[in-house]
PDB file of N, CA and C in Angstrom:
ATOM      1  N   UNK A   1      -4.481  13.853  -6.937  1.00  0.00           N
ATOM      2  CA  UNK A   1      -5.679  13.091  -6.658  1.00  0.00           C
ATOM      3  C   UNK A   1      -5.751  12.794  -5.158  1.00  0.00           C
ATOM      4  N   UNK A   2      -6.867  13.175  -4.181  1.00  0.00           N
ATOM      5  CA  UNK A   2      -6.906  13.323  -3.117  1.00  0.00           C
ATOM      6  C   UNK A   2      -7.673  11.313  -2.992  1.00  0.00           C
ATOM      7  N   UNK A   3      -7.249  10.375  -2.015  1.00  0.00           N
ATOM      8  CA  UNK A   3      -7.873   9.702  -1.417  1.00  0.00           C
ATOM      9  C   UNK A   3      -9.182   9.589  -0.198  1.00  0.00           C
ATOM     10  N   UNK A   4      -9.324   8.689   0.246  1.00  0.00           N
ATOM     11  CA  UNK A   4     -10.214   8.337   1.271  1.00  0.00           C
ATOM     12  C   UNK A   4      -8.977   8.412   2.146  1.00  0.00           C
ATOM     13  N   UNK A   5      -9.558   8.942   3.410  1.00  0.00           N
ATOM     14  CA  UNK A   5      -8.671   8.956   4.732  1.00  0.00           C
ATOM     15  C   UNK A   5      -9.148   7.839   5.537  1.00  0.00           C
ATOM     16  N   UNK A   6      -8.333   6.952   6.150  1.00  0.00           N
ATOM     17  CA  UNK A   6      -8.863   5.512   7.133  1.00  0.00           C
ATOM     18  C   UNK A   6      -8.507   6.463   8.444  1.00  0.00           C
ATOM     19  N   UNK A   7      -9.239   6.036   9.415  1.00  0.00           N
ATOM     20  CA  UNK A   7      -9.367   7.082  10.482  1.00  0.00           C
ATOM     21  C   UNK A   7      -9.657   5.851  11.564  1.00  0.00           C
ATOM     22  N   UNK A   8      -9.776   6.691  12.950  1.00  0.00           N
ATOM     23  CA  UNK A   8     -10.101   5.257  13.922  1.00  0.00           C
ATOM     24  C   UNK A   8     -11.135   6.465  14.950  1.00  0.00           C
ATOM     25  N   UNK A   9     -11.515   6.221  16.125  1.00  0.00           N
ATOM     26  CA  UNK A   9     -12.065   6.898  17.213  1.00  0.00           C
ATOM     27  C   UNK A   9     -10.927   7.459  17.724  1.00  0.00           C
ATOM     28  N   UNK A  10      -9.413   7.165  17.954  1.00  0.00           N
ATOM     29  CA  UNK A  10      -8.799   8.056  18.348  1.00  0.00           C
ATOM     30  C   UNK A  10      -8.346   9.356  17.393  1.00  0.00           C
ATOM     31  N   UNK A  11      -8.375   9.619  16.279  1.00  0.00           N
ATOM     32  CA  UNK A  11      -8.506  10.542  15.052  1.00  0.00           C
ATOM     33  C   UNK A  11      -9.463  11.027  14.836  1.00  0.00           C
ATOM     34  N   UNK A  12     -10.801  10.701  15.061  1.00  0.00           N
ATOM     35  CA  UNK A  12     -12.080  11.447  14.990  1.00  0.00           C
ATOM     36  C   UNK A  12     -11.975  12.792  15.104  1.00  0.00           C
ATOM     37  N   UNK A  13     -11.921  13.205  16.273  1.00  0.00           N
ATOM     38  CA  UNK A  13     -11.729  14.837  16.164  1.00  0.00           C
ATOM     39  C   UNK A  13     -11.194  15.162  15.548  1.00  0.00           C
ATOM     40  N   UNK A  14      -9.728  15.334  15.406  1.00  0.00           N
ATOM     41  CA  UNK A  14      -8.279  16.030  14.482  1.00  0.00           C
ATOM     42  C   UNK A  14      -9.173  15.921  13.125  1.00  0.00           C
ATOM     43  N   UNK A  15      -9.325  14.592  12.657  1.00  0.00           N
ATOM     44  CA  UNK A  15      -9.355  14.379  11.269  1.00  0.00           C
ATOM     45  C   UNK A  15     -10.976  14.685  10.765  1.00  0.00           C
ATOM     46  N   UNK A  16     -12.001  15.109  11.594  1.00  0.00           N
ATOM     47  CA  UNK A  16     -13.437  15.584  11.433  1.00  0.00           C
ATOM     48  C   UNK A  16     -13.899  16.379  11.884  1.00  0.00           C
ATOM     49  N   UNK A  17     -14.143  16.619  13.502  1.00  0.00           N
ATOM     50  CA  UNK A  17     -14.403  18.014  13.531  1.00  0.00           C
ATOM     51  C   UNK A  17     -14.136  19.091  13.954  1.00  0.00           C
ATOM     52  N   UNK A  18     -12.676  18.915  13.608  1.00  0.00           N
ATOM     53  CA  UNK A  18     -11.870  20.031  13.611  1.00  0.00           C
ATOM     54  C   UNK A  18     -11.312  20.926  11.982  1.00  0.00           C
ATOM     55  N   UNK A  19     -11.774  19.899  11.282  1.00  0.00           N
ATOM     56  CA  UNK A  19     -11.457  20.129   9.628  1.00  0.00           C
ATOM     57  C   UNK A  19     -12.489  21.262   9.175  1.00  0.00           C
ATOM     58  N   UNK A  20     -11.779  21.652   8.136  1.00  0.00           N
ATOM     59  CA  UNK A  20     -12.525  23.852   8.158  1.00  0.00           C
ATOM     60  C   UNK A  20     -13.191  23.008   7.270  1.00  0.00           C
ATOM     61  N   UNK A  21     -13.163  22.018   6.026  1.00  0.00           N
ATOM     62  CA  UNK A  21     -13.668  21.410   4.486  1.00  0.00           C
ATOM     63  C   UNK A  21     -14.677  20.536   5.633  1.00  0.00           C
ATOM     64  N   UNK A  22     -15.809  20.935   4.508  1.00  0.00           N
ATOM     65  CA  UNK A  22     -17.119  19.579   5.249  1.00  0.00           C
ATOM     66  C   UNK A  22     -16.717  18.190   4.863  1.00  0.00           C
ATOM     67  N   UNK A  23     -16.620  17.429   5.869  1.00  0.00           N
ATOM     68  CA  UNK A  23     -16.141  16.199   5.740  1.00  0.00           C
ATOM     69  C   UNK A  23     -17.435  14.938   5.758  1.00  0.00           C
ATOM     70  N   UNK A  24     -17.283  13.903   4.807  1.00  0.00           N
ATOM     71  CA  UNK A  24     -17.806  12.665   4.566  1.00  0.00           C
ATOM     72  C   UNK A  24     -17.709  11.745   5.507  1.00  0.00           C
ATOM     73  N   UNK A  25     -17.625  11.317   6.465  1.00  0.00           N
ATOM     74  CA  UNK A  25     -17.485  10.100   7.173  1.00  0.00           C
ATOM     75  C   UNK A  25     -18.365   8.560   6.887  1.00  0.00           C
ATOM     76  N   UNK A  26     -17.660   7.663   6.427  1.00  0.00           N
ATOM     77  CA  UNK A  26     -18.254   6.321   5.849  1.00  0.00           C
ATOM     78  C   UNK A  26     -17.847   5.318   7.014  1.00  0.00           C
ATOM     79  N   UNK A  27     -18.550   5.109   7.288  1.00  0.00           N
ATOM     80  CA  UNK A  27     -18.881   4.117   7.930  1.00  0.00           C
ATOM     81  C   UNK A  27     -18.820   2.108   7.881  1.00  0.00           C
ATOM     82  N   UNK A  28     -17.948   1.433   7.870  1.00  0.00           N
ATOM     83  CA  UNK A  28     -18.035   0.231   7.134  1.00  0.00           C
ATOM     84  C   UNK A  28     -17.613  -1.008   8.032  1.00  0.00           C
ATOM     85  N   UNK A  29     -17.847  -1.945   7.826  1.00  0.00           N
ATOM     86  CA  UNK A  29     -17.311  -3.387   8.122  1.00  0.00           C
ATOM     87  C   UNK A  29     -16.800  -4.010   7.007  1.00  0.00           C
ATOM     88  N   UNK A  30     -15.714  -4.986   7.666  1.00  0.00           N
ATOM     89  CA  UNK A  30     -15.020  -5.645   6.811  1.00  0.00           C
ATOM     90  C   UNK A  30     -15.912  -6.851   5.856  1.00  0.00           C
ATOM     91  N   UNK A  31     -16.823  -7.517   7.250  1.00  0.00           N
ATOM     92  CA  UNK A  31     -17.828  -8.550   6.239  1.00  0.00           C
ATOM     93  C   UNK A  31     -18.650  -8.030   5.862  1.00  0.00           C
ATOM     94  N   UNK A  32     -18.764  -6.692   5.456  1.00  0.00           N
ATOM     95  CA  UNK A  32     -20.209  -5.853   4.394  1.00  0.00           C
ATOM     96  C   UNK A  32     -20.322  -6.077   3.150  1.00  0.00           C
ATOM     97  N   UNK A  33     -21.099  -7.055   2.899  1.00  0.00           N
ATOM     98  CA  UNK A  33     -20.712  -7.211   1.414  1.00  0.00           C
ATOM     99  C   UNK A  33     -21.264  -5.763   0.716  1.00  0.00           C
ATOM    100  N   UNK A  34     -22.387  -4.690   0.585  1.00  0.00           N
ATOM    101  CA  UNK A  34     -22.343  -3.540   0.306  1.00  0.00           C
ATOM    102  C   UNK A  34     -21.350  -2.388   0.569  1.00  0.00           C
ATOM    103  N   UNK A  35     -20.723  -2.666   1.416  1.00  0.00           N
ATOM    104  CA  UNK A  35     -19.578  -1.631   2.025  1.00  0.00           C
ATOM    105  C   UNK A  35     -18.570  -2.238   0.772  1.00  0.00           C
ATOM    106  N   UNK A  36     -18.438  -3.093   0.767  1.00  0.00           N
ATOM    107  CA  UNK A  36     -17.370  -3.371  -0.825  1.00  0.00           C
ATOM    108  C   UNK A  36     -17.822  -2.926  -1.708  1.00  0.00           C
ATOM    109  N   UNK A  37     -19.199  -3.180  -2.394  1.00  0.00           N
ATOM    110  CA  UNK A  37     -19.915  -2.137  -3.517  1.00  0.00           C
ATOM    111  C   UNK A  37     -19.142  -0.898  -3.336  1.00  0.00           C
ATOM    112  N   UNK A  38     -19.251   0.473  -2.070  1.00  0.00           N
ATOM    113  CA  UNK A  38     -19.176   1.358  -1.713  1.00  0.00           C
ATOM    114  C   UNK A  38     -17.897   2.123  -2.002  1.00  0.00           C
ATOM    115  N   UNK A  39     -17.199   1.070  -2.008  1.00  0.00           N
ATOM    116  CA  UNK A  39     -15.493   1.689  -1.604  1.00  0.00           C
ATOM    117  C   UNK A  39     -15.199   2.349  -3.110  1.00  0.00           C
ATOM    118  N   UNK A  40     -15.659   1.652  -4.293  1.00  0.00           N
ATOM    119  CA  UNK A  40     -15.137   2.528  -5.592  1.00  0.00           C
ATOM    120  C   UNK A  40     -15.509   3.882  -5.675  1.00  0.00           C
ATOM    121  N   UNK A  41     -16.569   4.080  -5.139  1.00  0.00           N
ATOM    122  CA  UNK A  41     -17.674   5.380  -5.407  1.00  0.00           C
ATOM    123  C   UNK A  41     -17.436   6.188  -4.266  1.00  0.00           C
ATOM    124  N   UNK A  42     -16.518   5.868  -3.319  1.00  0.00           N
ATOM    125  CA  UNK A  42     -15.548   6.339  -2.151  1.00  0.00           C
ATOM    126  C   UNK A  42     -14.811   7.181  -2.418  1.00  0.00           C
ATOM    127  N   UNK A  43     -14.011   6.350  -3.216  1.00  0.00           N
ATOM    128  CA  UNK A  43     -12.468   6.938  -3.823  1.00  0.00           C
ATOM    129  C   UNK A  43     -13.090   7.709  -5.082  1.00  0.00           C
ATOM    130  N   UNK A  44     -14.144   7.027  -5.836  1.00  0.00           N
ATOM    131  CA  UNK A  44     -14.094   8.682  -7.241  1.00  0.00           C
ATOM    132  C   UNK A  44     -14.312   9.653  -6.196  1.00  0.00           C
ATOM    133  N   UNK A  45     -15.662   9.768  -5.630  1.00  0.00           N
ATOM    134  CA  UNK A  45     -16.117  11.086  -4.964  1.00  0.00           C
ATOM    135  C   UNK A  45     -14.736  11.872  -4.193  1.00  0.00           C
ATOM    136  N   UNK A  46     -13.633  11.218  -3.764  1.00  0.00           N
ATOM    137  CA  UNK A  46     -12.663  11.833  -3.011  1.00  0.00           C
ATOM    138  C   UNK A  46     -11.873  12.288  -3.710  1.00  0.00           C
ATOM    139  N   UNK A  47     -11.417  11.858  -4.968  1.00  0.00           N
ATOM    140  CA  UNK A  47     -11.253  12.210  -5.938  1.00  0.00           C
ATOM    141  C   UNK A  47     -11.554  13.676  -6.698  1.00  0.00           C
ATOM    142  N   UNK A  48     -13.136  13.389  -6.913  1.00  0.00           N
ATOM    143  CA  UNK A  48     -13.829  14.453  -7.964  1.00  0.00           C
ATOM    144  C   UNK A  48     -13.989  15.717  -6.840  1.00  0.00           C
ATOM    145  N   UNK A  49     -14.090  15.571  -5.223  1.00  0.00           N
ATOM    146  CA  UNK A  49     -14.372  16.140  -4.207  1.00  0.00           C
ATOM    147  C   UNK A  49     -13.343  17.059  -3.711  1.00  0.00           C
ATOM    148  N   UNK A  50     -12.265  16.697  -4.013  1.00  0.00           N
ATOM    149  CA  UNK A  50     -11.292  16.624  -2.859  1.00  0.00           C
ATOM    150  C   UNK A  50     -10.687  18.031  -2.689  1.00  0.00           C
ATOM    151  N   UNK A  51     -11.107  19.467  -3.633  1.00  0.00           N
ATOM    152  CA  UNK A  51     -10.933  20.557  -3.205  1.00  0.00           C
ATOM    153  C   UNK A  51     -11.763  21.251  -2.940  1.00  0.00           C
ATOM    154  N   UNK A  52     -13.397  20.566  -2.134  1.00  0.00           N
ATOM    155  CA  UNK A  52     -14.115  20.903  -1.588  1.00  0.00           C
ATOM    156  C   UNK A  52     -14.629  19.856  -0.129  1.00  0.00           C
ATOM    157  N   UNK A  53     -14.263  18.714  -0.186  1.00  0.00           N
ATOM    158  CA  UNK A  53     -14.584  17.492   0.519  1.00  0.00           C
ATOM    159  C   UNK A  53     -13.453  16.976   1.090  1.00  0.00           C
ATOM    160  N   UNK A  54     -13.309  16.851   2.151  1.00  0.00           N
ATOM    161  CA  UNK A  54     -12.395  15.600   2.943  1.00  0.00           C
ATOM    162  C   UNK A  54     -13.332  14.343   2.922  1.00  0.00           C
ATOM    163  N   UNK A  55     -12.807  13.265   3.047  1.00  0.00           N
ATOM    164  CA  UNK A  55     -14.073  11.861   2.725  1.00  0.00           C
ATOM    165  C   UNK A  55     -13.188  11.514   3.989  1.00  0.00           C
ATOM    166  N   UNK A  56     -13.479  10.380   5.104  1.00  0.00           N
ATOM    167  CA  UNK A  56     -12.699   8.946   5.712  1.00  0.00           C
ATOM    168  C   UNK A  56     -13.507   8.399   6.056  1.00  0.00           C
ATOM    169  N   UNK A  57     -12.775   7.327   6.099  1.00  0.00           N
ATOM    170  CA  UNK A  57     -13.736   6.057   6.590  1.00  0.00           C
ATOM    171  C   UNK A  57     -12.965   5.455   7.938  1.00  0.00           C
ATOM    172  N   UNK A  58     -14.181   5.040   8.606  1.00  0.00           N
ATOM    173  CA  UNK A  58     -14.022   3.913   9.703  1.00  0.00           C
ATOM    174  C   UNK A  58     -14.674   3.044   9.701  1.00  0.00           C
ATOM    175  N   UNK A  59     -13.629   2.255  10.349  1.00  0.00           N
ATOM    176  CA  UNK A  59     -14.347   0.452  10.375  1.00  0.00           C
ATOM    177  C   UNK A  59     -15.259   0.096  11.638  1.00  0.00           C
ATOM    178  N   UNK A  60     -16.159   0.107  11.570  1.00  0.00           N
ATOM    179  CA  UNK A  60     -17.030   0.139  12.943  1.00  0.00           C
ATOM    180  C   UNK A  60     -16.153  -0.638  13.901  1.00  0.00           C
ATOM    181  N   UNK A  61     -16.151  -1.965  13.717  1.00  0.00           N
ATOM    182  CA  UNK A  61     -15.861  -2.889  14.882  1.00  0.00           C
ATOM    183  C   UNK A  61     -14.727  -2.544  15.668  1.00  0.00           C
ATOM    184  N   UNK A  62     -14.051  -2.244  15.103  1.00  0.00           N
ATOM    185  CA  UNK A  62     -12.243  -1.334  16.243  1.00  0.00           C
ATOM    186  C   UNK A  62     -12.661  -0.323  16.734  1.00  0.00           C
ATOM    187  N   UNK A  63     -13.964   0.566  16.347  1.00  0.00           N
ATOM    188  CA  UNK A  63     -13.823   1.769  16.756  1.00  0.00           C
ATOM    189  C   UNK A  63     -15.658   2.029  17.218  1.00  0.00           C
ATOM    190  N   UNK A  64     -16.089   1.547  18.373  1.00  0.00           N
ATOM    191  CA  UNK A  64     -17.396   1.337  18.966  1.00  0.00           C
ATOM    192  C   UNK A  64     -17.779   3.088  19.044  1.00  0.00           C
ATOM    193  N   UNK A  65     -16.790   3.652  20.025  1.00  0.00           N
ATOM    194  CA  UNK A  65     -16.942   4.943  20.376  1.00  0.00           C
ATOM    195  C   UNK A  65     -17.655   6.057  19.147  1.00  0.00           C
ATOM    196  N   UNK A  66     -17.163   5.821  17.858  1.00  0.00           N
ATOM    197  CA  UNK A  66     -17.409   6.873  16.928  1.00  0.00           C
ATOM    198  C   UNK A  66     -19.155   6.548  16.098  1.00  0.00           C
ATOM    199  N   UNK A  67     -19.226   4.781  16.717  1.00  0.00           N
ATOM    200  CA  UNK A  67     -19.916   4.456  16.224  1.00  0.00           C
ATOM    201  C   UNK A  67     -21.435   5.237  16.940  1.00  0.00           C
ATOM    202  N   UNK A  68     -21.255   4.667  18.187  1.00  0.00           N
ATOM    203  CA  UNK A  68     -22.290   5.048  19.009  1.00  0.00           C
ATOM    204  C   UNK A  68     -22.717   6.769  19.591  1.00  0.00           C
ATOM    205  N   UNK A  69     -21.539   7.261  19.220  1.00  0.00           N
ATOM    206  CA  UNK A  69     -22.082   8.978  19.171  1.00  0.00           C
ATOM    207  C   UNK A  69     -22.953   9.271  17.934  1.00  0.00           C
ATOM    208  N   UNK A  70     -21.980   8.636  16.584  1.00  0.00           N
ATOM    209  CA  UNK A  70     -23.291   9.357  15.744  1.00  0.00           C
ATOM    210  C   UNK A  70     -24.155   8.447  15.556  1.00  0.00           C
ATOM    211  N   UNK A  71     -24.421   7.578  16.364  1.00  0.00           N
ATOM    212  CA  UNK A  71     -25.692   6.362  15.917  1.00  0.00           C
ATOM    213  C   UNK A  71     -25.860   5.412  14.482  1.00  0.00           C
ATOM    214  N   UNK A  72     -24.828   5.145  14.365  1.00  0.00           N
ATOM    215  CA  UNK A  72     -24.674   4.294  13.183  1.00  0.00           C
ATOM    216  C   UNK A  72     -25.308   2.763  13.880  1.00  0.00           C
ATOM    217  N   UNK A  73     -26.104   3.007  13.395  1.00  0.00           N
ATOM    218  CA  UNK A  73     -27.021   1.548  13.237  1.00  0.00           C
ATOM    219  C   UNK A  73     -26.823   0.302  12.179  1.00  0.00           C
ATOM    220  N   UNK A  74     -26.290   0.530  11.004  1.00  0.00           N
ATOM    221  CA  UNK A  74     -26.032  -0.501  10.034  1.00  0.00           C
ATOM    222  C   UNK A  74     -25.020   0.133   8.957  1.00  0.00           C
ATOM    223  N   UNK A  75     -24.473  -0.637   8.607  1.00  0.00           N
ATOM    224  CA  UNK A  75     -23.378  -0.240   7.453  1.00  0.00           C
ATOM    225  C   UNK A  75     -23.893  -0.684   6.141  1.00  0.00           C
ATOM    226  N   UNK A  76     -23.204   0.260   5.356  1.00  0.00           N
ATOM    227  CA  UNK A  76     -22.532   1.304   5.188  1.00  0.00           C
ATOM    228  C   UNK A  76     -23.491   2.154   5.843  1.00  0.00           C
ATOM    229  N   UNK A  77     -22.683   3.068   6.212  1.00  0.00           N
ATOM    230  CA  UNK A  77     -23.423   4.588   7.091  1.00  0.00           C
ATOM    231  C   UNK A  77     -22.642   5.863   6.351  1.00  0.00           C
ATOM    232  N   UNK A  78     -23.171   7.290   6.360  1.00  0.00           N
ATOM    233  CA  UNK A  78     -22.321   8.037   6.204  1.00  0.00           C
ATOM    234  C   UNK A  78     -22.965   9.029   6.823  1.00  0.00           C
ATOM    235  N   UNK A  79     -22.201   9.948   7.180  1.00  0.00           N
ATOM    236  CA  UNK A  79     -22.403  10.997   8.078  1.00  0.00           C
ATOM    237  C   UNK A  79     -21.649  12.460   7.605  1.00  0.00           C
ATOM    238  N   UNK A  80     -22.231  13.228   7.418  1.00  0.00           N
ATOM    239  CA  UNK A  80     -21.479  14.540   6.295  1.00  0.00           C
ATOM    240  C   UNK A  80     -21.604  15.206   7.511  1.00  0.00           C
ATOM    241  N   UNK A  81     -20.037  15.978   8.007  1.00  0.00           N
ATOM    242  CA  UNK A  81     -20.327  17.213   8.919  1.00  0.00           C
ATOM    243  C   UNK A  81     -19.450  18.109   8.555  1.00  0.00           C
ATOM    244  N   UNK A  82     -19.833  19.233   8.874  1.00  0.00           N
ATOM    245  CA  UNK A  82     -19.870  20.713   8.725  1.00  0.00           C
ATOM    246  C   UNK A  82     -19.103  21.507   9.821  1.00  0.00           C
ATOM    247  N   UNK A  83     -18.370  22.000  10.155  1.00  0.00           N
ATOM    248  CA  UNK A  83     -17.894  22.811  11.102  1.00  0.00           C
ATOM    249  C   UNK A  83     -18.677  22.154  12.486  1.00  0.00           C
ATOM    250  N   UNK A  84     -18.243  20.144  12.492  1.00  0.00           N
ATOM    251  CA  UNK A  84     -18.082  19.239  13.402  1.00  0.00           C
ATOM    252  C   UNK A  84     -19.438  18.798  14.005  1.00  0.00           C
ATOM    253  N   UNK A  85     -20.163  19.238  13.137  1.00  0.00           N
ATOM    254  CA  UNK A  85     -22.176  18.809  13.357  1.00  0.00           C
ATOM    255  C   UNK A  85     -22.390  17.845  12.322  1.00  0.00           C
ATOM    256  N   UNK A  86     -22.821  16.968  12.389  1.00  0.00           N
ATOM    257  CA  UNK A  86     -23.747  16.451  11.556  1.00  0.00           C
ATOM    258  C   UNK A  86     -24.803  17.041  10.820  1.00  0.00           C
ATOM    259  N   UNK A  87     -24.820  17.329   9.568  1.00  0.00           N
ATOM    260  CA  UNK A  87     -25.742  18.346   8.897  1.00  0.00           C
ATOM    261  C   UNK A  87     -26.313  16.911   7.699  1.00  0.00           C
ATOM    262  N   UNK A  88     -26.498  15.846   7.189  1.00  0.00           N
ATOM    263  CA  UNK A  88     -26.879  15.416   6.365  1.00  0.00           C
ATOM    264  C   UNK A  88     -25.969  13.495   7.206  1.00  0.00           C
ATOM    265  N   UNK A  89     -27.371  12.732   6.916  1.00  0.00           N
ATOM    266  CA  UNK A  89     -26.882  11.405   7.735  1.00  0.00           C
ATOM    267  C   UNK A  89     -27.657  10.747   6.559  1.00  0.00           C
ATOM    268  N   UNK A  90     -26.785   9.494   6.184  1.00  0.00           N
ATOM    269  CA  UNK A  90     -27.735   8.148   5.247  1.00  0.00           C
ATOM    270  C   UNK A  90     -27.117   7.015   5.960  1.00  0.00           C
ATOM    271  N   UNK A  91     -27.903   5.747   5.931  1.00  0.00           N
ATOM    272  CA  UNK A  91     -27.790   4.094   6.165  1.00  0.00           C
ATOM    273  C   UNK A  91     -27.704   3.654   4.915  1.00  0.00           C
ATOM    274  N   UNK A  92     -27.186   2.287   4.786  1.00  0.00           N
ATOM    275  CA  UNK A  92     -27.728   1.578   3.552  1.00  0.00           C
ATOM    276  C   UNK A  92     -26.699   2.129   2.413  1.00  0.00           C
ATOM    277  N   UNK A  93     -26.461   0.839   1.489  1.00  0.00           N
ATOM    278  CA  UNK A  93     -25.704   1.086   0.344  1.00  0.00           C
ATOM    279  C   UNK A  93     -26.331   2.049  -0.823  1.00  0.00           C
ATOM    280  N   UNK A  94     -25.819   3.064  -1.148  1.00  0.00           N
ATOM    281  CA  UNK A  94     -26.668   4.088  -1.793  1.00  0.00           C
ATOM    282  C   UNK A  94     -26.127   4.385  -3.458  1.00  0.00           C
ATOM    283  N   UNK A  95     -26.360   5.404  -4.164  1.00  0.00           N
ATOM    284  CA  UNK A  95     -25.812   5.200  -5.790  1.00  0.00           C
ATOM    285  C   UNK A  95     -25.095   6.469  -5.291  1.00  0.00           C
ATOM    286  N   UNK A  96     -23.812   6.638  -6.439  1.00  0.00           N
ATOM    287  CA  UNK A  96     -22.974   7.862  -6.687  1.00  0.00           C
ATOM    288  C   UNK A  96     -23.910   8.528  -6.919  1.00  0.00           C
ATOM    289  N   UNK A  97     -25.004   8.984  -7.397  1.00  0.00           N
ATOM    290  CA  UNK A  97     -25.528  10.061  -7.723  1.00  0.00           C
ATOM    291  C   UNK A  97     -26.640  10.379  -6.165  1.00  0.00           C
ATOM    292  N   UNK A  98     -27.244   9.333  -5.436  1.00  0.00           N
ATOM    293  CA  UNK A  98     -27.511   9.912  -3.889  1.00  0.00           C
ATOM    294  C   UNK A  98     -26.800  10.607  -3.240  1.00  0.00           C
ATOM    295  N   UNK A  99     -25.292   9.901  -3.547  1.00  0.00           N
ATOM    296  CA  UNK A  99     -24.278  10.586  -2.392  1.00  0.00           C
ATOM    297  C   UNK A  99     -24.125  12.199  -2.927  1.00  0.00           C
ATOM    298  N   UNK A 100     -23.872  12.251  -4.198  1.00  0.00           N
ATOM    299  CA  UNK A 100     -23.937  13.152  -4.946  1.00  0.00           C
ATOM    300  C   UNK A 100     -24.719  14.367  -5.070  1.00  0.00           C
ATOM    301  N   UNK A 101     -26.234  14.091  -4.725  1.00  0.00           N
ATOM    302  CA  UNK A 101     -27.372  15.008  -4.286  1.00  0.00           C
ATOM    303  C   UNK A 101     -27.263  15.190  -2.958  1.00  0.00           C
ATOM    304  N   UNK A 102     -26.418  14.542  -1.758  1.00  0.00           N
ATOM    305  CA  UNK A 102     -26.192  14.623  -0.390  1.00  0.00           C
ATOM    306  C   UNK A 102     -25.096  15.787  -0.298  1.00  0.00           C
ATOM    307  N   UNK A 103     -24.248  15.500  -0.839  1.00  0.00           N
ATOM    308  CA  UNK A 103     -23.038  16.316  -1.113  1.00  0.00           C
ATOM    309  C   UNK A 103     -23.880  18.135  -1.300  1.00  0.00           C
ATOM    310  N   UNK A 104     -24.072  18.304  -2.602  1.00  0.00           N
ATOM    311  CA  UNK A 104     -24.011  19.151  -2.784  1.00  0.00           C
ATOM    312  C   UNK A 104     -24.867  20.095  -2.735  1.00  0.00           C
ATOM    313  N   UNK A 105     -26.065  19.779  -1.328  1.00  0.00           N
ATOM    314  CA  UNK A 105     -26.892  20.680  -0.726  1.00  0.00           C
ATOM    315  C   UNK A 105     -25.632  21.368  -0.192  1.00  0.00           C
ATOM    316  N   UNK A 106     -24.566  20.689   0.854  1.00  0.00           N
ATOM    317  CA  UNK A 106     -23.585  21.101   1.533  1.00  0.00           C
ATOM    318  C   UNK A 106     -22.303  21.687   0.528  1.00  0.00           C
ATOM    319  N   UNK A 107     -22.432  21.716  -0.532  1.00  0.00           N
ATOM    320  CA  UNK A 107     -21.082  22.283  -1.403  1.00  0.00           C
ATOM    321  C   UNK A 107     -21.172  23.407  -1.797  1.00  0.00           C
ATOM    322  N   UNK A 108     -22.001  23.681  -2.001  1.00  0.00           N
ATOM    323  CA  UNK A 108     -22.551  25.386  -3.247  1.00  0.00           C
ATOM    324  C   UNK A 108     -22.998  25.998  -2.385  1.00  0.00           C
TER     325      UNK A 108
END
């Protein structure tokens, strides 16, 4: 069973876009009360994903730099990239089955 990877701005590259698997990047704060919603539906998807998907998350506030390249404006954020592009971006606390229809334009 594959997890969520916790990542910072100094790991960004190595652990995103340098990764061959299209990777999830989540976006969160600690006082989010939706980013807590988020985290179960984190770990299934990394889970149900994880021999097609790398997932991690960062915590905005330690890590400004990762924030402000891909323009994360509000948390939860997620950012799906592809051979280190951004190919699919959402704001806002969303359902397993959004993330799910996000996913798998990029899977098949």
């Amino acid at each position: 069973m594959s997890s969520v990877v916790t990542i910072t701005d100094a790991e960004f590259e190595t652990e995103v876009l340098q990764e061959a698997k299209p990777v999830l990047a989540y976006f969160w704060a600690s006082w989010c009360g939706p980013c807590r919603l988020m985290a179960p539906i984190m770990d299934s998807l990394a889970s149900t994903y994880s021999d097609r998907l790398k997932i991690v998350k960062l915590e905005v506030d330690p890590n400004p730099d990762s924030v402000a390249k891909y323009k994360v404006e509000g948390v939860p954020a997620f950012r799906l990239f592809r051979a280190g592009d951004v190919v699919e971006a959402s704001e806002g606390a969303v359902t397993r089955q959004k993330l799910e229809e996000m996913l798998s334009s990029q899977l098949n």
